[in-house]
Protein backbone atom coordinates (compact mmCIF):
# COMPACT_ATOMS: atom_id res chain seq x y z
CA UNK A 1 -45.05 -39.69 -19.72
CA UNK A 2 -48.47 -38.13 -21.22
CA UNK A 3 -47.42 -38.23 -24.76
CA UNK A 4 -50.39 -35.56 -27.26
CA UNK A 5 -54.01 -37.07 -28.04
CA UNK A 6 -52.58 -35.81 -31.14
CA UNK A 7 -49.32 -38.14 -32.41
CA UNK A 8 -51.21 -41.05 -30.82
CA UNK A 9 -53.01 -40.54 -33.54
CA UNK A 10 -50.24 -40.83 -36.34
CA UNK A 11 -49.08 -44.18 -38.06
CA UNK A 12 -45.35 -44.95 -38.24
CA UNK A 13 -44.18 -44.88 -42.12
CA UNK A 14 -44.78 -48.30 -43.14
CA UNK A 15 -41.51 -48.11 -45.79
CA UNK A 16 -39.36 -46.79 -42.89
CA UNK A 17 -40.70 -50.00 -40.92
CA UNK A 18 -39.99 -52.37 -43.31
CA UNK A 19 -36.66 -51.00 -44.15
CA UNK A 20 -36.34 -51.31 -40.86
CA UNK A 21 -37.13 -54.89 -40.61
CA UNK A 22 -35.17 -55.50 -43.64
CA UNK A 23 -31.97 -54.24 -41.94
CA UNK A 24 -33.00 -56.36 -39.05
CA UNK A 25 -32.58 -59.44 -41.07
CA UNK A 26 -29.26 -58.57 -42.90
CA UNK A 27 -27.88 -57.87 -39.27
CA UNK A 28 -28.35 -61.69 -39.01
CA UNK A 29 -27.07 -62.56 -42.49
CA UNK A 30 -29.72 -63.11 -44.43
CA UNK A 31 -29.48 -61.57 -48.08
CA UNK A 32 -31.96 -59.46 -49.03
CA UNK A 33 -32.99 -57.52 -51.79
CA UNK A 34 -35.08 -54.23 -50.69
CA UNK A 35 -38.14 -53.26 -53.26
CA UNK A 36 -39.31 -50.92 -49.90
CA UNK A 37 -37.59 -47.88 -50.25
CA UNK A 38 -38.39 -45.49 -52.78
CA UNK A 39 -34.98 -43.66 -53.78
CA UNK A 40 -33.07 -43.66 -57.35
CA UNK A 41 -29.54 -45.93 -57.13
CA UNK A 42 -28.12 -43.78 -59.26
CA UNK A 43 -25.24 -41.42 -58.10
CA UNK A 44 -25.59 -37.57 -57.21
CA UNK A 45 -24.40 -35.95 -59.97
CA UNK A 46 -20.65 -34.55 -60.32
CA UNK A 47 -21.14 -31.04 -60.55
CA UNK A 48 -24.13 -31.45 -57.41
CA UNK A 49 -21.70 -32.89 -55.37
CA UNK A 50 -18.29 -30.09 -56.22
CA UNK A 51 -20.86 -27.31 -55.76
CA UNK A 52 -21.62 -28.96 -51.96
CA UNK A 53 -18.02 -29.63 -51.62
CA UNK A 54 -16.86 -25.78 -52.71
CA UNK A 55 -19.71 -24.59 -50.59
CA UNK A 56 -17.77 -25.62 -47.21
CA UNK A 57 -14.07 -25.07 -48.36
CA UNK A 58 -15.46 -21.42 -48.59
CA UNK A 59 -17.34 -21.42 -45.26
CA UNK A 60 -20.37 -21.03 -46.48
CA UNK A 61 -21.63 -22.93 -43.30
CA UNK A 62 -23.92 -19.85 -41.64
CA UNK A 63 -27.35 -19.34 -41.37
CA UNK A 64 -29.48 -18.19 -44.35
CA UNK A 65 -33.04 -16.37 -45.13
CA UNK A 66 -35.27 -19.17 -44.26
CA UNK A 67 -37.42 -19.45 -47.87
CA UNK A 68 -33.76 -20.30 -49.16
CA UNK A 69 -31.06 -18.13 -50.53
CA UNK A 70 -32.76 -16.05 -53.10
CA UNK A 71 -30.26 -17.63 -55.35
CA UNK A 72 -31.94 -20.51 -55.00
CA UNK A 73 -35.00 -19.37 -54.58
CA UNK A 74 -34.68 -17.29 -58.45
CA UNK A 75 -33.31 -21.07 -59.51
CA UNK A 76 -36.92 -22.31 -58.22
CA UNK A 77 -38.93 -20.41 -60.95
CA UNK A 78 -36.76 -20.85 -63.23
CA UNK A 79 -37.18 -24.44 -63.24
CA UNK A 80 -40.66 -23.83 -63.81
CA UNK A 81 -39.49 -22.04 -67.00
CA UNK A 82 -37.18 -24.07 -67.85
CA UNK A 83 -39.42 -26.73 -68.24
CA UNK A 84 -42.71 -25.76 -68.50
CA UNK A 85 -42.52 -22.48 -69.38
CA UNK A 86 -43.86 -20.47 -66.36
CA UNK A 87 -43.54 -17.43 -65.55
CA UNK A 88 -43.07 -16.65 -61.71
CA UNK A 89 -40.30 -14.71 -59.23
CA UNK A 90 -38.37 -15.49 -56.26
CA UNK A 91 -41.12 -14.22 -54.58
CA UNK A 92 -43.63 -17.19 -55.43
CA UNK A 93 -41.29 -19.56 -54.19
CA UNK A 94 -39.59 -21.71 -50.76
CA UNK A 95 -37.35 -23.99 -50.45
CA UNK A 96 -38.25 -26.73 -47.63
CA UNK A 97 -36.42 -29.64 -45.80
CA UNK A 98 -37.51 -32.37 -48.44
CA UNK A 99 -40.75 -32.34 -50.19
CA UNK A 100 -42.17 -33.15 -47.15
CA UNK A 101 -41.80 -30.35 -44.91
CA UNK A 102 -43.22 -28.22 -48.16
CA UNK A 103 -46.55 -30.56 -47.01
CA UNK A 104 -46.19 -29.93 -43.62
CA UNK A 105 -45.94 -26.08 -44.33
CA UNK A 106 -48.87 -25.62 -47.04
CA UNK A 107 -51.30 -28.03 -44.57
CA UNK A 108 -50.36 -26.02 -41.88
CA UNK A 109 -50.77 -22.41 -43.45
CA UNK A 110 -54.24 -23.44 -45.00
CA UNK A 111 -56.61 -25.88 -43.10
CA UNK A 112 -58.87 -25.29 -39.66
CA UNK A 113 -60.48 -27.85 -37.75
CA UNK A 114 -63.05 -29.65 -39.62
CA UNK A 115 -61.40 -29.07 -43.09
CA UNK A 116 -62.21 -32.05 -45.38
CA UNK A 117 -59.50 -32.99 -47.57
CA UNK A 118 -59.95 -35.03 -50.72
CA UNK A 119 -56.92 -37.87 -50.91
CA UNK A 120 -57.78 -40.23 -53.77
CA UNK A 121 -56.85 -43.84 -53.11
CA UNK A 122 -53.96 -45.26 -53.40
CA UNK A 123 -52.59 -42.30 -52.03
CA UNK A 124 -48.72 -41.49 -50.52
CA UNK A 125 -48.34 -42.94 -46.76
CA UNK A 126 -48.10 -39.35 -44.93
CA UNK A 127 -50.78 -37.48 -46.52
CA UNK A 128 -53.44 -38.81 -44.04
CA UNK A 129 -51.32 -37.91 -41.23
CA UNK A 130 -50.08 -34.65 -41.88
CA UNK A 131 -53.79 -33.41 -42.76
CA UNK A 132 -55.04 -35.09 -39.22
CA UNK A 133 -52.29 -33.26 -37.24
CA UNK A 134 -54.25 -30.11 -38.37
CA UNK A 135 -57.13 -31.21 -37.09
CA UNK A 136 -58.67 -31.74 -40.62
CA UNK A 137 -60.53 -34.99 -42.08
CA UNK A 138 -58.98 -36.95 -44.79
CA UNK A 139 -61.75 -37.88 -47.32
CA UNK A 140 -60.93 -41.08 -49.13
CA UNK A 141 -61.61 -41.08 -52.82
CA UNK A 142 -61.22 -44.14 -54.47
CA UNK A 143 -60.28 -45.21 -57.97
CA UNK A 144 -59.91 -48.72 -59.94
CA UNK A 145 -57.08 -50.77 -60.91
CA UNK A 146 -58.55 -50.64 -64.42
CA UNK A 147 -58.50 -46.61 -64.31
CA UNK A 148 -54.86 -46.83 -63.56
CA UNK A 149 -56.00 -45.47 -60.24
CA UNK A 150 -56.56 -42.66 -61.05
CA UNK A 151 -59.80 -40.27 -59.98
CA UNK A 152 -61.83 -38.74 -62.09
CA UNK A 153 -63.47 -35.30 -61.96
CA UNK A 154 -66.91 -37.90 -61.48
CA UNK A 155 -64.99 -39.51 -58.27
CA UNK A 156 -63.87 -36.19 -56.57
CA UNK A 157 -67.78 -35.10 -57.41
CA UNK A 158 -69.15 -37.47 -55.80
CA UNK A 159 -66.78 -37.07 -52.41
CA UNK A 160 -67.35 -33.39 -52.49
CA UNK A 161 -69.00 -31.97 -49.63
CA UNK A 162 -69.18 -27.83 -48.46
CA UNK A 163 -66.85 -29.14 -45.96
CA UNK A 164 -64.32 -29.86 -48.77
CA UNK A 165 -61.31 -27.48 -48.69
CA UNK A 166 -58.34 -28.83 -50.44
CA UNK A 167 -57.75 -31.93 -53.23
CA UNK A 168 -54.26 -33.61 -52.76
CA UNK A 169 -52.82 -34.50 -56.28
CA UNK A 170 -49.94 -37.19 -57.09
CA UNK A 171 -48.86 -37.20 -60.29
CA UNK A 172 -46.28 -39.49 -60.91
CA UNK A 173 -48.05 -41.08 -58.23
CA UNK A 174 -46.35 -42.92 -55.20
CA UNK A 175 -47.06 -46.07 -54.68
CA UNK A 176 -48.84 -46.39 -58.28
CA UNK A 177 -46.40 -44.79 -60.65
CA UNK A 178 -49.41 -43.61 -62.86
CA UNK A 179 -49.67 -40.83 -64.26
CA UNK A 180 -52.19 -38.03 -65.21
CA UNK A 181 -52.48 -36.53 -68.69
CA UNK A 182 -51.88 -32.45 -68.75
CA UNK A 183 -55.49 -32.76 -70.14
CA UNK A 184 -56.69 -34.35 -67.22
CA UNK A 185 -55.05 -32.50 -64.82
CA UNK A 186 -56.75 -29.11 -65.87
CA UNK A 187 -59.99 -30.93 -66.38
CA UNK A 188 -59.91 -31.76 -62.59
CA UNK A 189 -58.43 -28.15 -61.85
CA UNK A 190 -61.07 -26.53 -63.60
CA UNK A 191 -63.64 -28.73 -61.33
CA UNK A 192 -61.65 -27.78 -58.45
CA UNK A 193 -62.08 -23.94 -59.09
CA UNK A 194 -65.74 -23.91 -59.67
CA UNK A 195 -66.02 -25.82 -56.80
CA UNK A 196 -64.23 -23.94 -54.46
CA UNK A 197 -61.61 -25.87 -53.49
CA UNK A 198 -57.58 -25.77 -53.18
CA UNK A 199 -55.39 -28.44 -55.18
CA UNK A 200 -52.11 -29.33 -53.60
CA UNK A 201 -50.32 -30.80 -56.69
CA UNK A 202 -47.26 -32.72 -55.49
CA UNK A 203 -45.18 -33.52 -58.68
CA UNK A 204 -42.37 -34.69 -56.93
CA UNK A 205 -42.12 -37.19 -59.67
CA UNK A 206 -42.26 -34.81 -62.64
CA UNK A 207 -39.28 -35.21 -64.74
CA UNK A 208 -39.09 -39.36 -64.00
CA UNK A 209 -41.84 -39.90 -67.20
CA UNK A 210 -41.06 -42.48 -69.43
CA UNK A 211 -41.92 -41.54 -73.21
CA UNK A 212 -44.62 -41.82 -74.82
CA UNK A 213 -46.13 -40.05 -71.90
CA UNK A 214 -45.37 -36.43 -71.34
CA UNK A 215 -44.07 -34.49 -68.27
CA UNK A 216 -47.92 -32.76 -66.67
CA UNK A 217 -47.94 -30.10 -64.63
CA UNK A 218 -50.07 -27.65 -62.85
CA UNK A 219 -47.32 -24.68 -62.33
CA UNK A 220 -48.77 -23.09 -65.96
CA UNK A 221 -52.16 -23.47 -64.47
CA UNK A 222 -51.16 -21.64 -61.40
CA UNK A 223 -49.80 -18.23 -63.59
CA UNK A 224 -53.38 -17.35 -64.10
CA UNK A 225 -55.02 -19.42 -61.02
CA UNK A 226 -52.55 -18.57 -57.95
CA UNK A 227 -55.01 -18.60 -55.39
CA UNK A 228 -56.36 -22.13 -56.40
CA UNK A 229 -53.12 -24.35 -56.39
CA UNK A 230 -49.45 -24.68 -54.82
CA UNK A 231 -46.85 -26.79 -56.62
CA UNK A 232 -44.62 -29.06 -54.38
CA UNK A 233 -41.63 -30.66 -56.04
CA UNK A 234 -38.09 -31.64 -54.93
CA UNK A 235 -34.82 -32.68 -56.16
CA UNK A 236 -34.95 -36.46 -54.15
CA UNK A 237 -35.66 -38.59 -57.05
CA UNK A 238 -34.88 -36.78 -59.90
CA UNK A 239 -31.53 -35.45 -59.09
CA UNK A 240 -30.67 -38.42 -57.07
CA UNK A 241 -29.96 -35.98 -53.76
CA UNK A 242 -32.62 -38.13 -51.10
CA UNK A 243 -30.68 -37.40 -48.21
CA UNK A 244 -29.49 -33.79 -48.89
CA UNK A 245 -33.43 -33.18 -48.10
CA UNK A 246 -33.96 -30.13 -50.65
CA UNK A 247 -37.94 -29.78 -51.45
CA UNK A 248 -39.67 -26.49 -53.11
CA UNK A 249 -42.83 -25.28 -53.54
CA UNK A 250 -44.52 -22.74 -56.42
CA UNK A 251 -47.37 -20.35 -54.78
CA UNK A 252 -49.32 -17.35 -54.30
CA UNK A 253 -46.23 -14.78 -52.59
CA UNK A 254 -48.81 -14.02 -49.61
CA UNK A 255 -49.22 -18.52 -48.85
CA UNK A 256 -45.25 -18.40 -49.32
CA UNK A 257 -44.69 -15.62 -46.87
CA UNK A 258 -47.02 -17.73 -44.39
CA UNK A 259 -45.21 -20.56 -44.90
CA UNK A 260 -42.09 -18.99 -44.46
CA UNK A 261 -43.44 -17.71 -40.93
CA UNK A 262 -44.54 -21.58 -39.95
CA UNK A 263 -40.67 -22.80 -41.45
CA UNK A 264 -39.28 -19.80 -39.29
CA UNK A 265 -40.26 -21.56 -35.71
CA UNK A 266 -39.73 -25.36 -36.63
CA UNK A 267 -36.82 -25.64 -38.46
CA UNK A 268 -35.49 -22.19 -40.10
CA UNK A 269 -33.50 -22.70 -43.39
CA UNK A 270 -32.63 -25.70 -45.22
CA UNK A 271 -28.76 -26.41 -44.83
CA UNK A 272 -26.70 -24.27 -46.39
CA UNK A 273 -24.31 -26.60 -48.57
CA UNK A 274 -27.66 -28.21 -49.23
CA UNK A 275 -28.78 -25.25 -50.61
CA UNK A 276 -25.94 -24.58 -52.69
CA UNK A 277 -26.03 -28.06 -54.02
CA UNK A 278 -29.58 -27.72 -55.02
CA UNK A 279 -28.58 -24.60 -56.97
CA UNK A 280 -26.08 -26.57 -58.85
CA UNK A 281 -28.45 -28.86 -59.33
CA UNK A 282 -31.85 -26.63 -60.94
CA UNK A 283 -28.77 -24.68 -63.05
CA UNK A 284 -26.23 -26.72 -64.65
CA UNK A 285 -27.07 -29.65 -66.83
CA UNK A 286 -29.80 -32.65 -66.54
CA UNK A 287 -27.83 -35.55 -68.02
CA UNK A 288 -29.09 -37.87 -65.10
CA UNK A 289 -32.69 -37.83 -66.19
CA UNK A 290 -32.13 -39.32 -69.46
CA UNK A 291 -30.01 -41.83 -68.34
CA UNK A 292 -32.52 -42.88 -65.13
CA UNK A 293 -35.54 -42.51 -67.51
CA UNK A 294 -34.09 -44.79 -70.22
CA UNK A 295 -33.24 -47.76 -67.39
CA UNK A 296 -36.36 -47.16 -65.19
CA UNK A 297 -38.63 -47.80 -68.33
CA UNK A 298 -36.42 -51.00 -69.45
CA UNK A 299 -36.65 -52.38 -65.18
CA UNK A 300 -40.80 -51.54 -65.66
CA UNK A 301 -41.04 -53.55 -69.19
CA UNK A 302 -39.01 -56.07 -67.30
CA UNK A 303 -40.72 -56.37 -64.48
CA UNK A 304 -44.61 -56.33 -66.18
CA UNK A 305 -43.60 -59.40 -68.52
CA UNK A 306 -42.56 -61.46 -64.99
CA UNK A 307 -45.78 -60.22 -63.63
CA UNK A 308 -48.05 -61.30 -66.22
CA UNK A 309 -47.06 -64.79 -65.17
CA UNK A 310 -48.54 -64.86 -61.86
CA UNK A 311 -51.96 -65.98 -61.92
CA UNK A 312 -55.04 -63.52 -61.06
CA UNK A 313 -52.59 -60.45 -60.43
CA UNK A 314 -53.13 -57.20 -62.10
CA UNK A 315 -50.81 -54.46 -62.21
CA UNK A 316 -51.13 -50.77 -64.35
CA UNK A 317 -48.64 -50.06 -66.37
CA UNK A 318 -47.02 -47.09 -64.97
CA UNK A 319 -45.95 -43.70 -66.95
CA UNK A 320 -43.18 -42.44 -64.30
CA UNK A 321 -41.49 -42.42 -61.03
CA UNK A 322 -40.13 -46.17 -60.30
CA UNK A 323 -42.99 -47.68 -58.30
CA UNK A 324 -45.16 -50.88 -59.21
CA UNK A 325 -48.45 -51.61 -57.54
CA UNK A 326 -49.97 -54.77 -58.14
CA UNK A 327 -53.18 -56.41 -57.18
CA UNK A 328 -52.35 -59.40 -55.73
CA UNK A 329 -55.37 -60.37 -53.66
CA UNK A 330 -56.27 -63.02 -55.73
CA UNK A 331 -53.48 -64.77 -54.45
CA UNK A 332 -54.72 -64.37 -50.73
CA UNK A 333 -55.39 -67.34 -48.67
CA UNK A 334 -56.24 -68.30 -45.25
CA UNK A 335 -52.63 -68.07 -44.07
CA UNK A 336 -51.88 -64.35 -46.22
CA UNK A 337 -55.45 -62.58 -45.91
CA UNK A 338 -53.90 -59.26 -46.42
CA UNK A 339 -51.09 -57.46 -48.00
CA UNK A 340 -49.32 -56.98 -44.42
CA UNK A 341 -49.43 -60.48 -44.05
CA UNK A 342 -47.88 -60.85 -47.26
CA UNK A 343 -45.46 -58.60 -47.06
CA UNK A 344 -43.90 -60.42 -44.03
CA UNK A 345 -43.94 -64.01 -45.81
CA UNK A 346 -42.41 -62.30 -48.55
CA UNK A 347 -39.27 -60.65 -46.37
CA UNK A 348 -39.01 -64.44 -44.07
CA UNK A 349 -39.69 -66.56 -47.18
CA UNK A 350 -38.30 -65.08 -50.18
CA UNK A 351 -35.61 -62.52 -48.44
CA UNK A 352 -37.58 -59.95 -50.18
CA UNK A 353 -39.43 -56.56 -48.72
CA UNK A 354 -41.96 -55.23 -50.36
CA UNK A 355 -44.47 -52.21 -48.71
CA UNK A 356 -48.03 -53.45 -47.77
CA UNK A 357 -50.64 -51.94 -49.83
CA UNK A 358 -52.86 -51.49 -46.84
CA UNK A 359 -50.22 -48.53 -45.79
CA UNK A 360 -51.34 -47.30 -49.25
CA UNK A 361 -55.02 -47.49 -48.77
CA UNK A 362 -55.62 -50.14 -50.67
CA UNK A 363 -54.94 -53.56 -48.80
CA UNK A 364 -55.76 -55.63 -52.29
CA UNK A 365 -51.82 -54.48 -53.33
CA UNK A 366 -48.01 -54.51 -52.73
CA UNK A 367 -45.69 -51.69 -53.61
CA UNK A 368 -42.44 -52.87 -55.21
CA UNK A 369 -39.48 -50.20 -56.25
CA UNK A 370 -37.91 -50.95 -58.82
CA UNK A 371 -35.14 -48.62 -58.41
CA UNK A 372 -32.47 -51.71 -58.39
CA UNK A 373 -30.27 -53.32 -61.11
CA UNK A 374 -31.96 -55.18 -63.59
CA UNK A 375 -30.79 -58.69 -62.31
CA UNK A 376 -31.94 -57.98 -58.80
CA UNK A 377 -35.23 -56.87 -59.84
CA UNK A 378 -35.36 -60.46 -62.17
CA UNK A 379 -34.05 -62.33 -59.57
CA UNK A 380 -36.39 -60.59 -56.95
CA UNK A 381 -39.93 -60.81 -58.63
CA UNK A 382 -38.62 -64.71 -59.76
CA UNK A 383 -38.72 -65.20 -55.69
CA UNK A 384 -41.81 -63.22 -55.17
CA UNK A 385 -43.45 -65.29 -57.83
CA UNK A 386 -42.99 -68.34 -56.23
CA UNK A 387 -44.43 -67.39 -52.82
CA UNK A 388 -47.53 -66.05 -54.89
CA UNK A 389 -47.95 -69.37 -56.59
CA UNK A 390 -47.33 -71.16 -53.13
């Protein structure tokens, strides 16, 4: 079978392959603890799961306007307000299969052939992909453990060309977990603007910060800048709901409406009971986030202070989401040049899977969740240590 020029192109999701791998091994009996897969193990909230659950005892199992029921989509801006105080409508807003699709749709609505795209370094496995699909160039921009990797108005400068059409944005960032400052977020928007180019801010992450550090957001920016930015979030990690696959965006009503036309002939509307449990979810109360924020911080303290005790490793401290990212290449040798390598010696040796950094960007790292019990986590990172210190 001739399969595209085009998805030859396209990487399988490294975490999906080491899950993968992972389950492969447990098949067998092995035990192993999974740092791979980035989603909360906390529960769905209650009242999420009795609005799903009230949603099908009263049929409500039909087709539905494909930007989401406006319901829904009215709940969308009003998380904006809720939280950050922006003001937008129904209008401004779709809901999409997972933060993911919302991607899919914005990259497909706004970049040509030839399109460069600035992705700073580490950067979140599918970005490359999706903008290549399109026929666009990913432009690499890279930033410095000691940065907290993150780029700087003086990075995206110098990566700039004419060519350069849009400027992806992770903040919480996966596989990093660092985190920009509001105050650095409009410094870069501002150089964005002047310079012509679109920002794609994916804040999937927003609510999981960990105090000091404050919640940052672009969605105030984009009252006053609408034709210079799209907001993508979701309600995956921060209302525990991965698999219910409910993502959002905030944008211009026009880049919704062309969205909506892409969503209309791929997949149409999100679920309906999914839709109905997202409502539940943007509406009613936001316990959950207190309680994940609280533990996630304690696992991160946790984890750091095992860290510092492997030799040559640096890792940022990170502000949010539940990701660590440490450089480990000074613990490369002949037999683990690379994080890949690694990676697999970790899953065989230690019963351990961690996500190469090299899916990342940035083969000098490993990704570790630490979205696990605080004893697993220990107990993991004790194993992980060893291996390090061969």
């Amino acid at each position: 079978m001739n399969i595209s020029e085009r998805l030859k192109r396209l990487k399988p999701s490294a975490t999906l392959t080491i899950s993968s791998k992972a389950a492969g091994l447990k098949a067998q009996g092995r035990e192993i603890v999974n740092l791979s897969v980035g989603e909360p193990d906390f529960g769905t909230p209650a009242h999420v799961i009795e609005a799903a659950k009230k949603a099908l005892d009263e049929g409500f199992t039909r087709y539905t306007p494909v930007p989401g029921i406006p319901a829904l989509r009215e709940a969308v801006a009003g998380y904006y307000e809720r939280f950050y105080g922006t003001k937008a409508g129904a209008a401004n807003t779709i809901v999409s299969n997972g933060g993911k699709q919302v991607l899919y749709n914005l990259f497909a609505a706004l970049l040509n052939p030839g399109d460069e795209v600035l992705i700073p370094a580490p950067y979140w496995v599918s970005y490359p992909d999706m903008v290549s699909l399109f026929d666009a160039t990913p432009v690499f921009v890279t930033t410095r453990a000691e940065d907290d990797f993150l780029a700087s108005v003086v990075d995206l400068e110098e990566a700039c060309t004419p060519r350069t059409r849009m400027l992806i944005l992770n903040s919480p960032s996966n596989p990093t977990g660092t985190h920009y400052t509001q105050e650095k977020l409009l410094q870069i928007a501002e150089w964005a603007k002047a310079r012509g180019v679109f920002i794609v801010s994916d804040e999937v992450y927003d609510r999981l910060v960990f105090a000091p550090a404050q919640p940052a957001t672009l969605s105030k920016w984009w009252e006053t800048n609408q034709e210079h930015v799209a907001v993508v979030g979701a309600l995956s990690k921060s209302m525990c709901m991965t698999g219910l696959r409910v993502g959002f965006a905030l944008a211009q009503a026009d880049l919704v409406k062309a969205m909506s036309k892409i969503q209309g002939q791929s997949t149409s509307n999100v679920n309906s009971v999914a839709q109905k449990a997202a409502l539940a979810a943007l509406t009613g109360p936001w316990d959950v986030l207190e309680e994940m924020n609280t533990a996630f911080a304690r696992r991160r303290d946790l984890a750091l202070a095992i860290m510092k005790t492997w030799p040559g490793v640096i890792c940022p401290k990170p502000d949010g989401a539940f990701y660590l990212f440490p450089v480990v290449s000074a613990c490369y040798t002949k037999a683990i040049p690379d994080s890949v390598t690694l990676c697999s010696r970790l899953l065989e040796d230690a019963g351990v899977a961690a996500v190469p950094g090299a899916a990342f960007g940035d083969d000098r790292c490993i990704r570790l969740s630490y979205a696990v019990a605080d004893e697993v986590l220990e107990g993991a990172l004790l194993k992980i240590g060893k291996v390090l210190l061969g």
